[in-house]
PDB file of N, CA and C in Angstrom:
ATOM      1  N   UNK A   1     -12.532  18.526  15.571  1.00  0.00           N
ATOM      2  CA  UNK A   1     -11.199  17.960  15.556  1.00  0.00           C
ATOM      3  C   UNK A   1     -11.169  16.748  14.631  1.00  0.00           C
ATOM      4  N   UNK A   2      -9.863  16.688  13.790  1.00  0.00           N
ATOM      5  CA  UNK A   2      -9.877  15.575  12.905  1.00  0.00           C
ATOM      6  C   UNK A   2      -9.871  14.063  13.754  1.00  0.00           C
ATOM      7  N   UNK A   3     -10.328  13.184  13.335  1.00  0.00           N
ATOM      8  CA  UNK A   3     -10.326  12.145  13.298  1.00  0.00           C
ATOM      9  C   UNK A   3      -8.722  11.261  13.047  1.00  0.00           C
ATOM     10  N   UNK A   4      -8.301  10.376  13.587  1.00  0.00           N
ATOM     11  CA  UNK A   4      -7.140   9.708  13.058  1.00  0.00           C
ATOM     12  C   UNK A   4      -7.089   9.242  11.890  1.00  0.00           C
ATOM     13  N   UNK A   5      -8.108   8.459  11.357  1.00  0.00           N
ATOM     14  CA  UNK A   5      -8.413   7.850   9.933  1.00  0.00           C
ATOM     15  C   UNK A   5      -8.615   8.820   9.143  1.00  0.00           C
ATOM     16  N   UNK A   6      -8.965  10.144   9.161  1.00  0.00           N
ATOM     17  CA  UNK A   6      -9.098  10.695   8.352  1.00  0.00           C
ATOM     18  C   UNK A   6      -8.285  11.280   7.448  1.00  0.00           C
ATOM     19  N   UNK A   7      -7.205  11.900   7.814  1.00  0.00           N
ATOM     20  CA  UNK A   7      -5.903  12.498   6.903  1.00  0.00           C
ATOM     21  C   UNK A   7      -5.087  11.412   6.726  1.00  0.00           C
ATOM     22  N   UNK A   8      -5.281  10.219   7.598  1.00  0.00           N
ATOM     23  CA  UNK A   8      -4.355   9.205   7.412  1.00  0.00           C
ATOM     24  C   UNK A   8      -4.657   7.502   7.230  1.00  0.00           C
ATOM     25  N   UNK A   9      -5.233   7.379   5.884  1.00  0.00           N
ATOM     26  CA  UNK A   9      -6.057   5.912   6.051  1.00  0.00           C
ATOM     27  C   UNK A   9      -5.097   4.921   6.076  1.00  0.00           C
ATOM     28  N   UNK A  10      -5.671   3.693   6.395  1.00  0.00           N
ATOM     29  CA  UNK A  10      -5.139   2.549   6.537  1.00  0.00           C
ATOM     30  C   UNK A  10      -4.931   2.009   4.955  1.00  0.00           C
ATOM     31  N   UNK A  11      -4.045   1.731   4.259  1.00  0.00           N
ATOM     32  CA  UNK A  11      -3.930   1.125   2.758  1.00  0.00           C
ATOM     33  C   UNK A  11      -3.410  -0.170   3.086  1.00  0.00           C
ATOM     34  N   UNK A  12      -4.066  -1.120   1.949  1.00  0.00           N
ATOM     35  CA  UNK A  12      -3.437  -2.293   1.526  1.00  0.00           C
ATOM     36  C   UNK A  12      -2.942  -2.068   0.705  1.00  0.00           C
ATOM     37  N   UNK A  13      -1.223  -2.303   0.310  1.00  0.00           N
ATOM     38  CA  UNK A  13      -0.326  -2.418  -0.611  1.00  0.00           C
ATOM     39  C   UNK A  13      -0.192  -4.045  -1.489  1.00  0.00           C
ATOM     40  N   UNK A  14      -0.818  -4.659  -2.366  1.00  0.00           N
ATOM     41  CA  UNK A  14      -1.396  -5.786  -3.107  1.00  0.00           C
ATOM     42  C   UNK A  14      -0.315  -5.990  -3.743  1.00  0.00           C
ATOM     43  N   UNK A  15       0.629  -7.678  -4.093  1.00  0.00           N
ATOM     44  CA  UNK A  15       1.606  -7.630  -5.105  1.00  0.00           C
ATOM     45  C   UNK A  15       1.449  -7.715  -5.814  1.00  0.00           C
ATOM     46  N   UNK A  16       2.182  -7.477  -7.388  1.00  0.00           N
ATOM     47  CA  UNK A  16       1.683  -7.409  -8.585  1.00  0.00           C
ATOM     48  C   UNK A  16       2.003  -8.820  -9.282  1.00  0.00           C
ATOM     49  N   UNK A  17       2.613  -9.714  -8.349  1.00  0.00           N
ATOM     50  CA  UNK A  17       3.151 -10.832  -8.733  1.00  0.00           C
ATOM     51  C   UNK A  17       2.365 -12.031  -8.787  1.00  0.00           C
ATOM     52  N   UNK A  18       1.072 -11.489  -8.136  1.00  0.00           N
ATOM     53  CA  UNK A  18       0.028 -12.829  -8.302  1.00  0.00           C
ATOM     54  C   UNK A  18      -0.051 -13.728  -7.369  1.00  0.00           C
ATOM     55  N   UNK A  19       0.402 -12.912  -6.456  1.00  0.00           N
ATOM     56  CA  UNK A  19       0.548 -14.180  -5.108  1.00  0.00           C
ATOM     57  C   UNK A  19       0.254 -13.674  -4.181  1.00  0.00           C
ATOM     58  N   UNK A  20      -0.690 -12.574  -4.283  1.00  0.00           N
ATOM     59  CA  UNK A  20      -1.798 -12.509  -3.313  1.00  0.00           C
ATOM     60  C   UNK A  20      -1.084 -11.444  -1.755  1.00  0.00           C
ATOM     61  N   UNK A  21      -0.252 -11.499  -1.931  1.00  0.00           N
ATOM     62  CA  UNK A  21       0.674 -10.875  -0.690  1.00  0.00           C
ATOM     63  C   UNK A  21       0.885  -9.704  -0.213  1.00  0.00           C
ATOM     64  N   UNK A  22       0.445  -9.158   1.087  1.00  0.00           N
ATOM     65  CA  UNK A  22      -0.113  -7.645   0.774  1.00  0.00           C
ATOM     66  C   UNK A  22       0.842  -7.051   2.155  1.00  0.00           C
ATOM     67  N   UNK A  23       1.219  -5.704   2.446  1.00  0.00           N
ATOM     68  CA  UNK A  23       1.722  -4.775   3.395  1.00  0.00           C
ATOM     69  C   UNK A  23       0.116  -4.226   3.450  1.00  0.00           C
ATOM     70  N   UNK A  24       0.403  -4.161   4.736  1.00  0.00           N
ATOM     71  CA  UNK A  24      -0.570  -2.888   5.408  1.00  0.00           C
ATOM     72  C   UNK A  24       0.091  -1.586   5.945  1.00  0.00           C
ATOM     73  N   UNK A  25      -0.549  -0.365   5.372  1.00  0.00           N
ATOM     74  CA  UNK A  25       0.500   0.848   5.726  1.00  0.00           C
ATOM     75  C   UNK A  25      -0.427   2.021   5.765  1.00  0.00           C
ATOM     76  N   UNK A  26      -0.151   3.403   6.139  1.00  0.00           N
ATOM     77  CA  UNK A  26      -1.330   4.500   5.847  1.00  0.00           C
ATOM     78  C   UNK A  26      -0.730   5.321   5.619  1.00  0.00           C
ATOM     79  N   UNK A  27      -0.849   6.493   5.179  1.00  0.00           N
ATOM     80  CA  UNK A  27      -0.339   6.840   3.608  1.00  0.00           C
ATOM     81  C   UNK A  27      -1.319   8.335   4.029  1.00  0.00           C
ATOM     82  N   UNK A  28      -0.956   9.533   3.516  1.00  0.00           N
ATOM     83  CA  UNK A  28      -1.065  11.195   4.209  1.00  0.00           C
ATOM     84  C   UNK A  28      -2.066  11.244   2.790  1.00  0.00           C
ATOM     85  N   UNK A  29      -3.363  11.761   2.721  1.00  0.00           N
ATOM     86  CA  UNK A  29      -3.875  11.459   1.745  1.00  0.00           C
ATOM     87  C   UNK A  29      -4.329  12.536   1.366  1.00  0.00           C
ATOM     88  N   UNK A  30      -3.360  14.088   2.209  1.00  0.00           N
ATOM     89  CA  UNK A  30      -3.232  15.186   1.191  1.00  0.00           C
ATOM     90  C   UNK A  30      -2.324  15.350   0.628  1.00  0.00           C
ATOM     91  N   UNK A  31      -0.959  14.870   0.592  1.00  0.00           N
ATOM     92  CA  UNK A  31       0.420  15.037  -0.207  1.00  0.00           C
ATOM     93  C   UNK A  31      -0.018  13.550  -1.144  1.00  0.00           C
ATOM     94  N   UNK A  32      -0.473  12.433  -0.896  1.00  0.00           N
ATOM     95  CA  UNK A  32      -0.449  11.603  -1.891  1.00  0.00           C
ATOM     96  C   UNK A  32      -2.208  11.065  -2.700  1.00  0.00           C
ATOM     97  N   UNK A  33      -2.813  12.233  -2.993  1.00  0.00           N
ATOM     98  CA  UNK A  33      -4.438  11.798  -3.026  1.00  0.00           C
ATOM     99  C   UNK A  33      -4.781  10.316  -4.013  1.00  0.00           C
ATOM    100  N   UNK A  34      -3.181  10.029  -5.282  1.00  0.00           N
ATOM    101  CA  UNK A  34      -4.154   9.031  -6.263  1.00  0.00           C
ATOM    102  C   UNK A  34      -3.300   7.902  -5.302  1.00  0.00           C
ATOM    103  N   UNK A  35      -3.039   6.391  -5.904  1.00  0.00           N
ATOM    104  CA  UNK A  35      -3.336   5.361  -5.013  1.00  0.00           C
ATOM    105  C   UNK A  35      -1.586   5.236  -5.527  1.00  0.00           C
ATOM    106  N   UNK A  36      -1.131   4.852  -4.122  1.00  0.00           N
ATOM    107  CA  UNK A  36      -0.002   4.353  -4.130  1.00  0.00           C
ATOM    108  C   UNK A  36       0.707   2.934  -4.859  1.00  0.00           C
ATOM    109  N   UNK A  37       2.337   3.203  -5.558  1.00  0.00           N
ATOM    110  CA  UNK A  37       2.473   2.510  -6.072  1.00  0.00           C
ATOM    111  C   UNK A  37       3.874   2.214  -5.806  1.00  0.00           C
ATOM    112  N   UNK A  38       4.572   1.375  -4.874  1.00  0.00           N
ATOM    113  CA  UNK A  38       5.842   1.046  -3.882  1.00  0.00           C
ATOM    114  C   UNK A  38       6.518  -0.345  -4.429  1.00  0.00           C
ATOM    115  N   UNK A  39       8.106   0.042  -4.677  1.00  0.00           N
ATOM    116  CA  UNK A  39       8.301  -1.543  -4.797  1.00  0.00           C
ATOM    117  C   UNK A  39       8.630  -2.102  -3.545  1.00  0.00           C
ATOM    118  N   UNK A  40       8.461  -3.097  -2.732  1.00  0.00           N
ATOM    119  CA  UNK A  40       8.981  -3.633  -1.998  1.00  0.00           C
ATOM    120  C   UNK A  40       9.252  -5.261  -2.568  1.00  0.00           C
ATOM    121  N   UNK A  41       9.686  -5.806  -1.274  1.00  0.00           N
ATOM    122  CA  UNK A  41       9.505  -7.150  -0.963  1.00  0.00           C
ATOM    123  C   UNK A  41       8.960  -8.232  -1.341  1.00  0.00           C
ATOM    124  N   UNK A  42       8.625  -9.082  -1.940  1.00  0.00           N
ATOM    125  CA  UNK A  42       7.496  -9.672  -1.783  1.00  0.00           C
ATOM    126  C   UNK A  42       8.233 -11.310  -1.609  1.00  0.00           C
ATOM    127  N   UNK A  43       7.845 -11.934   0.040  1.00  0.00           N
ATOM    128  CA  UNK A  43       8.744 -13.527  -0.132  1.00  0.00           C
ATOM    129  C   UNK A  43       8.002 -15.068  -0.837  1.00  0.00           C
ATOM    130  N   UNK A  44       7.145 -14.647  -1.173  1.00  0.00           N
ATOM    131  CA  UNK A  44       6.524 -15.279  -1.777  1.00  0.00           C
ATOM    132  C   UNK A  44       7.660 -15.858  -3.429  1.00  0.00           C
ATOM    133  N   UNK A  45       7.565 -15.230  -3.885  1.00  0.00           N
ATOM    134  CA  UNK A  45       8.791 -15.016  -5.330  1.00  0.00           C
ATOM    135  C   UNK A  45      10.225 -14.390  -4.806  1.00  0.00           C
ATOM    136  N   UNK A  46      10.135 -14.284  -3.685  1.00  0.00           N
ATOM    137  CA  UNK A  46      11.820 -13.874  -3.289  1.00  0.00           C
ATOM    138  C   UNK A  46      12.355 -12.975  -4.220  1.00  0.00           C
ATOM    139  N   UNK A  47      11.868 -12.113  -4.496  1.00  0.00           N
ATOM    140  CA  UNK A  47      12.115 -10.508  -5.300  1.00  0.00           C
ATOM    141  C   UNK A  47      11.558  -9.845  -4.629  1.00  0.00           C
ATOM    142  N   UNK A  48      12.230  -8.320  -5.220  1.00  0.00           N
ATOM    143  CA  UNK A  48      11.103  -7.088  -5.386  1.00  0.00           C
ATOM    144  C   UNK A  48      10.407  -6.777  -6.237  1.00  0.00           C
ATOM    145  N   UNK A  49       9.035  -6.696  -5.847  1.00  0.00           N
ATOM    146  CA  UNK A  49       8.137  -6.191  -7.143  1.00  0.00           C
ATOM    147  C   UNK A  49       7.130  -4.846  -7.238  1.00  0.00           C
ATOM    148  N   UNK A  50       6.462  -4.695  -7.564  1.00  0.00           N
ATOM    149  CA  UNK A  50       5.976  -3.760  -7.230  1.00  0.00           C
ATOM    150  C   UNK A  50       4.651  -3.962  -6.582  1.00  0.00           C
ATOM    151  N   UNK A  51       4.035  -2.916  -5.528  1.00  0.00           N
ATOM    152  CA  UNK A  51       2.932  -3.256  -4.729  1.00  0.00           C
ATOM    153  C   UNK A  51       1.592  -2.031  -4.978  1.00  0.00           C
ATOM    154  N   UNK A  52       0.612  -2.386  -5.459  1.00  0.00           N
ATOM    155  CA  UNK A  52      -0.296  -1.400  -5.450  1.00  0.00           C
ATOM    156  C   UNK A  52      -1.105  -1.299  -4.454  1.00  0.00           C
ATOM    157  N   UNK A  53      -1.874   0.148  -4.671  1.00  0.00           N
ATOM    158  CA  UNK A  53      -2.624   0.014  -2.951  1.00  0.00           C
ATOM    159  C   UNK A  53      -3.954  -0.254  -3.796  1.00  0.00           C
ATOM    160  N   UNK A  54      -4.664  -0.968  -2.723  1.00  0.00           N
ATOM    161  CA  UNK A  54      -5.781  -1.705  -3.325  1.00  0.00           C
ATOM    162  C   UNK A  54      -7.017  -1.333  -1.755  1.00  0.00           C
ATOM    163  N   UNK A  55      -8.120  -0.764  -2.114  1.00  0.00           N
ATOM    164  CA  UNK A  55      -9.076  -0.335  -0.574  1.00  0.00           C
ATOM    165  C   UNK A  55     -10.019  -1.252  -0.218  1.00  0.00           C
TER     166      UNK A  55
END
């Protein structure tokens, strides 16, 4: 039987804005195998920017 972590890891989403500011999220890692790339939030710079996943 699968494991929870396994089809579904835990990702850090990293901002691209330099300020260090990260989402934690997990992510189906047979519909999405290369590394996620989301704009959200970031309040640091009070925009949206974009967030990479970083392991």
């Amino acid at each position: 039987m699968a494991q929870r972590t396994d089809l579904r890891p835990i990702v850090k989403l990293r901002s691209t804005a330099g300020t260090g500011f990260t989402y934690v999220t997990r992510k189906n890692r047979r519909t999405t195998p290369d590394r996620l790339v989301l704009r959200k939030y970031d309040p640091v710079v009070r925009r949206h920017v974009e967030f990479k996943e970083t392991r």
